[in-house]
PDB file of N, CA and C in Angstrom:
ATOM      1  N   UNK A   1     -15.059  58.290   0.065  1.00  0.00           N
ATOM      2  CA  UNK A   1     -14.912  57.216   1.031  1.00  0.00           C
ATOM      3  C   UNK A   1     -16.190  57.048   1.841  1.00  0.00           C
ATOM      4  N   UNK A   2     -16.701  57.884   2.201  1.00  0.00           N
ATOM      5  CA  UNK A   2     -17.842  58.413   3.206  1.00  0.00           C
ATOM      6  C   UNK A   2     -19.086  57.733   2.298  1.00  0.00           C
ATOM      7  N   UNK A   3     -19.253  57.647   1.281  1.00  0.00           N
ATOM      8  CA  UNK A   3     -19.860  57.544  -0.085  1.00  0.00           C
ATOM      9  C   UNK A   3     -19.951  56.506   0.163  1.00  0.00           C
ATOM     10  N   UNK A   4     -18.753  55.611  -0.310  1.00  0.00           N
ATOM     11  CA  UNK A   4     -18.749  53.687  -0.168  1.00  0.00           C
ATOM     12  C   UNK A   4     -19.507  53.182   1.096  1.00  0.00           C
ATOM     13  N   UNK A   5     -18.986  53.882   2.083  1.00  0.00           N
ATOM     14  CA  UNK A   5     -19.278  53.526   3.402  1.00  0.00           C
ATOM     15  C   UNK A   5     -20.380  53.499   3.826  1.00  0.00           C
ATOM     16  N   UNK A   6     -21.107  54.629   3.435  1.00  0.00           N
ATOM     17  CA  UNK A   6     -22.815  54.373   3.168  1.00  0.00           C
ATOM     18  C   UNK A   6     -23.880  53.457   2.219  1.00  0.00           C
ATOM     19  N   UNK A   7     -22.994  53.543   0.983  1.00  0.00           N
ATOM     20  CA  UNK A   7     -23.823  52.807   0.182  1.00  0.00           C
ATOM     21  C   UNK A   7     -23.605  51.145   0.616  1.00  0.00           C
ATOM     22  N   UNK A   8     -22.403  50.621   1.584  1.00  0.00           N
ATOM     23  CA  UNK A   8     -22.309  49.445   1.719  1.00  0.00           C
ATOM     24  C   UNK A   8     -22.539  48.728   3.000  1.00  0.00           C
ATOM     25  N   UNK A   9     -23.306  49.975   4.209  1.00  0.00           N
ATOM     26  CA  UNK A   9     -23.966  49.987   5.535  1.00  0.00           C
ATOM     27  C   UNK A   9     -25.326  50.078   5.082  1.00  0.00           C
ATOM     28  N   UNK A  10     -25.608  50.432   3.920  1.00  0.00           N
ATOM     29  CA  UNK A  10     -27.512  50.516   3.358  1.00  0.00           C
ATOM     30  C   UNK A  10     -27.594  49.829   2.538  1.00  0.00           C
ATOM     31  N   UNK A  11     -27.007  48.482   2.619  1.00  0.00           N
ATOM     32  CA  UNK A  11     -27.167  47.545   0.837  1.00  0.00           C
ATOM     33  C   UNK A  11     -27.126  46.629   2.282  1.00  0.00           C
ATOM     34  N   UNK A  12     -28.925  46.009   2.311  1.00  0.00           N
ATOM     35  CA  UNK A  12     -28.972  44.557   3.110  1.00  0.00           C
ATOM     36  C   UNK A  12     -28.114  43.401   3.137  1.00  0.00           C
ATOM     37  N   UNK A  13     -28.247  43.317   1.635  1.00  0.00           N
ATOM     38  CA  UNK A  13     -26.984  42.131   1.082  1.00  0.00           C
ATOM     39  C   UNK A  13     -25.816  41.774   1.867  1.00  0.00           C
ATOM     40  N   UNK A  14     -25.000  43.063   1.696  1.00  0.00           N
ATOM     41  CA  UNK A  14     -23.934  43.264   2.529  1.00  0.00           C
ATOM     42  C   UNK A  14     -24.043  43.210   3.767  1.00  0.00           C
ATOM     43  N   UNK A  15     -25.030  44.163   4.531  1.00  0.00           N
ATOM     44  CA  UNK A  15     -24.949  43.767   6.337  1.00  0.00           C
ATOM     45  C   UNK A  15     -24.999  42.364   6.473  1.00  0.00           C
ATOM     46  N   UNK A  16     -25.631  41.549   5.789  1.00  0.00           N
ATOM     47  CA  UNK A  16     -26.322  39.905   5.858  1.00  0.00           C
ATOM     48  C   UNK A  16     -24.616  39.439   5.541  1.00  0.00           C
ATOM     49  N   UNK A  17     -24.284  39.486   4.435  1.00  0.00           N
ATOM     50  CA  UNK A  17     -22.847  38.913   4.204  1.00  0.00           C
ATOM     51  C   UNK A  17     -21.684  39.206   5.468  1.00  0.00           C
ATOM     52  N   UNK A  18     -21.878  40.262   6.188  1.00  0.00           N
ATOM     53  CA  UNK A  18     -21.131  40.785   7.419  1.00  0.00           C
ATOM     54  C   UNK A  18     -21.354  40.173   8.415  1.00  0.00           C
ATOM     55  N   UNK A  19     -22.331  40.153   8.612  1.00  0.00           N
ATOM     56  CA  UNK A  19     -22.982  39.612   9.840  1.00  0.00           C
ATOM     57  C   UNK A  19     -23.264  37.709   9.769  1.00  0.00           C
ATOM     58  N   UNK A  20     -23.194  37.310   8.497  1.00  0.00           N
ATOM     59  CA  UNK A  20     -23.175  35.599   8.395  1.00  0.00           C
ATOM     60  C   UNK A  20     -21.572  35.755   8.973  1.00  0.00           C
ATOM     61  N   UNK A  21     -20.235  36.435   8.297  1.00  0.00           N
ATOM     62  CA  UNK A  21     -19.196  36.008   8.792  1.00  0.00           C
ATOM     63  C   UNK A  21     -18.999  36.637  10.008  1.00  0.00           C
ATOM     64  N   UNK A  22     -19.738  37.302  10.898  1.00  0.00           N
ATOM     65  CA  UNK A  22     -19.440  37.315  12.278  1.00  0.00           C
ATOM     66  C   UNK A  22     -19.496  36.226  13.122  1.00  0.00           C
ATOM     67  N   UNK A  23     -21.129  35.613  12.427  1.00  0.00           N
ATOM     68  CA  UNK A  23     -21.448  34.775  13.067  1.00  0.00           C
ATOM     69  C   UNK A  23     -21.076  33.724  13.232  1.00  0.00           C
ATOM     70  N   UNK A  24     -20.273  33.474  11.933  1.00  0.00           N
ATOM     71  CA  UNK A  24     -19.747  32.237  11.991  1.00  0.00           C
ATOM     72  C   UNK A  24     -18.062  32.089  13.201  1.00  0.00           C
ATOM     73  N   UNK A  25     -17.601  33.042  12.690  1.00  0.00           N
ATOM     74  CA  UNK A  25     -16.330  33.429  13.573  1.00  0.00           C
ATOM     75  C   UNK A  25     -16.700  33.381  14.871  1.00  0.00           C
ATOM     76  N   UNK A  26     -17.720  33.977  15.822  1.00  0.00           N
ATOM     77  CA  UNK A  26     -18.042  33.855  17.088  1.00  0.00           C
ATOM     78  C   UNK A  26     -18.395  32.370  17.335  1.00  0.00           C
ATOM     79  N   UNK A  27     -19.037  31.613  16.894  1.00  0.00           N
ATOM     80  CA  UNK A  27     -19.361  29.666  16.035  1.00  0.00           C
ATOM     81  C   UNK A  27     -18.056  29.417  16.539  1.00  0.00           C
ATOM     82  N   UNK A  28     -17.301  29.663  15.409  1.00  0.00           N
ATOM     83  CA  UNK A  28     -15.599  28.365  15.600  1.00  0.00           C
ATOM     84  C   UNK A  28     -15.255  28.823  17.095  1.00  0.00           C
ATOM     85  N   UNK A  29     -15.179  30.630  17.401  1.00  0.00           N
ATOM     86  CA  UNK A  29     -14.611  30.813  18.826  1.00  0.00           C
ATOM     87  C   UNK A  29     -15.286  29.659  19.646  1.00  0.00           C
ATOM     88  N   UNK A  30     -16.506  29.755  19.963  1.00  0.00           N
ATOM     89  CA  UNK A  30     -17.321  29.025  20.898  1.00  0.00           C
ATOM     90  C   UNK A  30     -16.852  27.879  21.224  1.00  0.00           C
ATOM     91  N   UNK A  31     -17.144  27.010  19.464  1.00  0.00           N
ATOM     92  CA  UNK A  31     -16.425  25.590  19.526  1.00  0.00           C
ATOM     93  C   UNK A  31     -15.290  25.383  19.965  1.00  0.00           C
ATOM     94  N   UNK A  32     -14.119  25.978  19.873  1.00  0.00           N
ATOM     95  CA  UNK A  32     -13.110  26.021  20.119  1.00  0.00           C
ATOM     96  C   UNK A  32     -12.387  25.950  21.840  1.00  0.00           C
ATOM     97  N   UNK A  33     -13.331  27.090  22.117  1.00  0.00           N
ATOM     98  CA  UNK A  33     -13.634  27.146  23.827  1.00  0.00           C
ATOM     99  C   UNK A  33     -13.958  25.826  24.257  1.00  0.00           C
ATOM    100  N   UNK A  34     -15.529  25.739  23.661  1.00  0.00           N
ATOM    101  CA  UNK A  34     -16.130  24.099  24.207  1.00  0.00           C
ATOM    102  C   UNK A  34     -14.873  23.118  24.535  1.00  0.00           C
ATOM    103  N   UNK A  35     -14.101  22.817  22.858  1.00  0.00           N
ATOM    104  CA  UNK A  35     -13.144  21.716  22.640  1.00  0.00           C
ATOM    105  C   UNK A  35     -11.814  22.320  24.125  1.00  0.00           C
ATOM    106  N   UNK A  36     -11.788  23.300  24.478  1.00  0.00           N
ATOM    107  CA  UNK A  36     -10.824  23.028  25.574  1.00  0.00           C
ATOM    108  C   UNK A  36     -11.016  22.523  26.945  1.00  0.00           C
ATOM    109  N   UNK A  37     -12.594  23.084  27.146  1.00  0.00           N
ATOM    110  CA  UNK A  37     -13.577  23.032  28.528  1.00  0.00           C
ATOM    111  C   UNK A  37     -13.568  21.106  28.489  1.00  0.00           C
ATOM    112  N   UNK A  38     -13.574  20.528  27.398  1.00  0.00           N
ATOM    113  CA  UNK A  38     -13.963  18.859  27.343  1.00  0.00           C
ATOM    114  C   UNK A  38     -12.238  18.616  27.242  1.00  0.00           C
ATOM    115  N   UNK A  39     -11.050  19.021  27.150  1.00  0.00           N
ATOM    116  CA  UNK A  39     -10.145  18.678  26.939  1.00  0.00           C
ATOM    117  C   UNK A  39      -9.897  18.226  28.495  1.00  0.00           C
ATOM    118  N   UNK A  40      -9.752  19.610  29.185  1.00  0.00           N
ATOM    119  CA  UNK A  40      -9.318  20.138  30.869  1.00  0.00           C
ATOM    120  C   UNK A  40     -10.269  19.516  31.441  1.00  0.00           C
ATOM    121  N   UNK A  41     -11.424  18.847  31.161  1.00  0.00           N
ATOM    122  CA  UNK A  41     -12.283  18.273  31.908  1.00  0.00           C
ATOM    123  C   UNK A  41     -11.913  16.577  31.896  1.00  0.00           C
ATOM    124  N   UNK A  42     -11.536  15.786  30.807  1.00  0.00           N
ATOM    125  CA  UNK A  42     -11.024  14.583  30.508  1.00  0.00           C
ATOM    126  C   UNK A  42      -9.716  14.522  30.916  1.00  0.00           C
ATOM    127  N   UNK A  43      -8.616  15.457  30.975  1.00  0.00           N
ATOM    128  CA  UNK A  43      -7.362  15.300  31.704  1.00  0.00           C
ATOM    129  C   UNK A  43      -7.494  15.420  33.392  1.00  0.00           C
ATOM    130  N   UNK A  44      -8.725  15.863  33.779  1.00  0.00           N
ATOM    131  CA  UNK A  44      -8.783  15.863  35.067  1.00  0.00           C
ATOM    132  C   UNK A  44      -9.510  14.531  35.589  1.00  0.00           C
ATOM    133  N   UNK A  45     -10.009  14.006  34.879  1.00  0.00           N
ATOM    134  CA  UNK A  45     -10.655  12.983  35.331  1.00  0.00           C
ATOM    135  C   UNK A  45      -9.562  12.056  35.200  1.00  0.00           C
ATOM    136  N   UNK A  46      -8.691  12.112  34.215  1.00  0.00           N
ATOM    137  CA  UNK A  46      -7.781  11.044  34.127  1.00  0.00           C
ATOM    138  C   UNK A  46      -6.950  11.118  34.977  1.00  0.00           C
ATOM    139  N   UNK A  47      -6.389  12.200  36.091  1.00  0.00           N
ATOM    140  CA  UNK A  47      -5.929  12.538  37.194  1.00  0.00           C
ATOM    141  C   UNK A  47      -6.320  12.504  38.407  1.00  0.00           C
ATOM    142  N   UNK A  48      -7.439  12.159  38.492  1.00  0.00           N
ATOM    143  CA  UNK A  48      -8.278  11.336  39.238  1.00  0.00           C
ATOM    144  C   UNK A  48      -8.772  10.287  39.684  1.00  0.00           C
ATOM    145  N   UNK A  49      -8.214   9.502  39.007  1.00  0.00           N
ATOM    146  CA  UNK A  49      -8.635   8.237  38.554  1.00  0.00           C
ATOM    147  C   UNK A  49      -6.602   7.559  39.078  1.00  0.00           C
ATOM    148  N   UNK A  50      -5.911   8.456  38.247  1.00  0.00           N
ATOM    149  CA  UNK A  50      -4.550   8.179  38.805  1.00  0.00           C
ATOM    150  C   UNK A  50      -4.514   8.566  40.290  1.00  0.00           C
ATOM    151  N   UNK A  51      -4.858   8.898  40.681  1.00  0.00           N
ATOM    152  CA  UNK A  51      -4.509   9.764  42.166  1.00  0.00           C
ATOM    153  C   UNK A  51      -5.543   8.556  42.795  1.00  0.00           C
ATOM    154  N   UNK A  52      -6.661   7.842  42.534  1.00  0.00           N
ATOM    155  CA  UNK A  52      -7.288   7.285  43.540  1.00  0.00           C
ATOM    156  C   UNK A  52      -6.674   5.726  43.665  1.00  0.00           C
ATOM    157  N   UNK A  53      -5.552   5.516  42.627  1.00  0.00           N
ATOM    158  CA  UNK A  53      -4.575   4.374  42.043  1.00  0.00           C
ATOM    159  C   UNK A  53      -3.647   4.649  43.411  1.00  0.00           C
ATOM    160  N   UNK A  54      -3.242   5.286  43.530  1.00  0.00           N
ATOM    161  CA  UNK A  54      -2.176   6.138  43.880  1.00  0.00           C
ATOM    162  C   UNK A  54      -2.514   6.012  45.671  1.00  0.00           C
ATOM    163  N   UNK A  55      -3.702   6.118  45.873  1.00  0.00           N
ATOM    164  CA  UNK A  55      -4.305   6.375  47.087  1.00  0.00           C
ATOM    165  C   UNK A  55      -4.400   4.414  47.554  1.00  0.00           C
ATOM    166  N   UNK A  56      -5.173   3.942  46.606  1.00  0.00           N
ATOM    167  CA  UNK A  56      -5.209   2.766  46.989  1.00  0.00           C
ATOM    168  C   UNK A  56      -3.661   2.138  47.143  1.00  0.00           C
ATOM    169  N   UNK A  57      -3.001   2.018  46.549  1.00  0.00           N
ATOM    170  CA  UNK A  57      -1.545   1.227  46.568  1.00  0.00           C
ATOM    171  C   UNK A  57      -1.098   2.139  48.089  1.00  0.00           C
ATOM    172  N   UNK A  58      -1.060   3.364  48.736  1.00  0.00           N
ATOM    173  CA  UNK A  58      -0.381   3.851  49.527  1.00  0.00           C
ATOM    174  C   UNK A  58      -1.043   3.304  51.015  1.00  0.00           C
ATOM    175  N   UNK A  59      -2.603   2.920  50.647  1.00  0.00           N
ATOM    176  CA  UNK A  59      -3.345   2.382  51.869  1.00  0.00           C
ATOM    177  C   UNK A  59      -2.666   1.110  51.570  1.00  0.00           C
ATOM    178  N   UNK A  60      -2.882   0.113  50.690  1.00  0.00           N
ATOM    179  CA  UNK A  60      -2.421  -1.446  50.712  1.00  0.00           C
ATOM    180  C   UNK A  60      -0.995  -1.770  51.194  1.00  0.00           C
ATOM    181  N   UNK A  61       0.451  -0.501  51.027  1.00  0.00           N
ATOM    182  CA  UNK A  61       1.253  -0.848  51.629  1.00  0.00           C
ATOM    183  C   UNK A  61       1.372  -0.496  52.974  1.00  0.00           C
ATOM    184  N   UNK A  62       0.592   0.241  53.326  1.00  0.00           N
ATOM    185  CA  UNK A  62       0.621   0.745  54.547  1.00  0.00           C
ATOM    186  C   UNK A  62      -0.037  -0.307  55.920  1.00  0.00           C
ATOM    187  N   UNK A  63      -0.720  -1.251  55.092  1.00  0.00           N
ATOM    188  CA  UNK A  63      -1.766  -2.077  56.013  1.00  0.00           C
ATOM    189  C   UNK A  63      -1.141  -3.664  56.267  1.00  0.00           C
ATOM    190  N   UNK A  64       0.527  -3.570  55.379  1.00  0.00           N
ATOM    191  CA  UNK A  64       1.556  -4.758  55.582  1.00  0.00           C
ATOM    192  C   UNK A  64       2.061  -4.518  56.840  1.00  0.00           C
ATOM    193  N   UNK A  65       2.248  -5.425  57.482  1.00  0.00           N
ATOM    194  CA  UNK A  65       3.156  -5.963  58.594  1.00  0.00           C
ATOM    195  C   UNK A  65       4.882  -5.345  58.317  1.00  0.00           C
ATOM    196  N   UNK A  66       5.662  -5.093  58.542  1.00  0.00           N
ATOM    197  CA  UNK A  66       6.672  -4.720  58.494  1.00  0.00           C
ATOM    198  C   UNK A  66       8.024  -5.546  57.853  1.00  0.00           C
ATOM    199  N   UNK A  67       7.248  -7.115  58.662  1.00  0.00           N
ATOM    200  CA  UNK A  67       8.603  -8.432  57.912  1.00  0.00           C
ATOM    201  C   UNK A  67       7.691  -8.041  56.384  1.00  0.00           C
ATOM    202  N   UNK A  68       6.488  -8.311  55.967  1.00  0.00           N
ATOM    203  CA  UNK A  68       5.917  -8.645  54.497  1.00  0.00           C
ATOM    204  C   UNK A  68       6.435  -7.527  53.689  1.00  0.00           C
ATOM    205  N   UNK A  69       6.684  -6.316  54.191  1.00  0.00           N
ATOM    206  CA  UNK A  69       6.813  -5.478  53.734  1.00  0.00           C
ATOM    207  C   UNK A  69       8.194  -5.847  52.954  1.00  0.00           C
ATOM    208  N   UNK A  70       9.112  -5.757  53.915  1.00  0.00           N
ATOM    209  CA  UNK A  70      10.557  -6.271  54.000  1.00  0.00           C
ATOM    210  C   UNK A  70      10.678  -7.520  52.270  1.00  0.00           C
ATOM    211  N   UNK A  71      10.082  -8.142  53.290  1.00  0.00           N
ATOM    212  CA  UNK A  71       9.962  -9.242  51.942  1.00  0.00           C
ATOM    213  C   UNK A  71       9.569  -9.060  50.234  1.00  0.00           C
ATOM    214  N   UNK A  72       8.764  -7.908  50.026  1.00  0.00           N
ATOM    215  CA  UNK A  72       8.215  -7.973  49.356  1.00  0.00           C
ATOM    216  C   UNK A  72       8.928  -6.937  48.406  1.00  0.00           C
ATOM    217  N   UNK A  73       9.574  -6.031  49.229  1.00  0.00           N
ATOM    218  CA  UNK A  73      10.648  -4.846  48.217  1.00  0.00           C
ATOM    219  C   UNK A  73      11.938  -5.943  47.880  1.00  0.00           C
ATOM    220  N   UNK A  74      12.209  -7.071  48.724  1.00  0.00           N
ATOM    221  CA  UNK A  74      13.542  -7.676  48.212  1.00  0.00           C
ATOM    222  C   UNK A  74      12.961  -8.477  46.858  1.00  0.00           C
ATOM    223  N   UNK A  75      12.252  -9.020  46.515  1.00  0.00           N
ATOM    224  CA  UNK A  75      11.523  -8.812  45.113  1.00  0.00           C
ATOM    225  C   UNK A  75      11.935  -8.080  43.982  1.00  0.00           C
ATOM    226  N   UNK A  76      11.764  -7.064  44.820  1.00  0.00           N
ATOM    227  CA  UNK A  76      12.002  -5.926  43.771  1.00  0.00           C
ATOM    228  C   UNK A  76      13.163  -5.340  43.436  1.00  0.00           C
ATOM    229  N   UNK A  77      14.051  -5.498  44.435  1.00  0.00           N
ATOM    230  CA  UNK A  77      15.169  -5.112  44.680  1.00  0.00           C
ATOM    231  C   UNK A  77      16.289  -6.045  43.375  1.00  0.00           C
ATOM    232  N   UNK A  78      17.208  -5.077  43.195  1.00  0.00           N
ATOM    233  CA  UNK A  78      18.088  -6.073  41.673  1.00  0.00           C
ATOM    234  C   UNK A  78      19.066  -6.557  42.671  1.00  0.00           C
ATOM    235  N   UNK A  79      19.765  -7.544  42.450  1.00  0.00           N
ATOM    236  CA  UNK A  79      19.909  -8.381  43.517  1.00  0.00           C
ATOM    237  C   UNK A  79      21.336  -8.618  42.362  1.00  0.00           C
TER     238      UNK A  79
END
């Protein structure tokens, strides 16, 4: 066993074949990471963007008169 284990830690070939599929495996990890860091970064912006929606409509009803206000939910209201 000890035998294999040497002859296939002292055959370049092999470290090179070991070490391409490390490298590549640490590669997809990376990418993979990246693809979540741009995921959590685009859902936050899109939550941001809702929330400043969110902000504006709460200032615009807030800056109605009280009758317009009135008026403007009976609209909405199912009647």
């Amino acid at each position: 066993m000890s035998a294999l284990l040497s002859l296939l830690l002292n055959n370049p070939t092999v470290l090179g074949i070991v070490g391409a599929v490390i490298a590549a495996l640490g590669w997809g990890f990376r990418q993979k990471l990246a693809g979540q860091r741009a995921e959590r970064a685009r859902q936050a912006a899109s939550e941001a963007a809702a929330h400043d929606i969110a902000d504006q409509v709460q200032n615009d009803i807030g800056t109605l008169p009280a009758a317009d206000a009135r008026k403007e939910l009976k609209s909405w209201a199912k009647g």
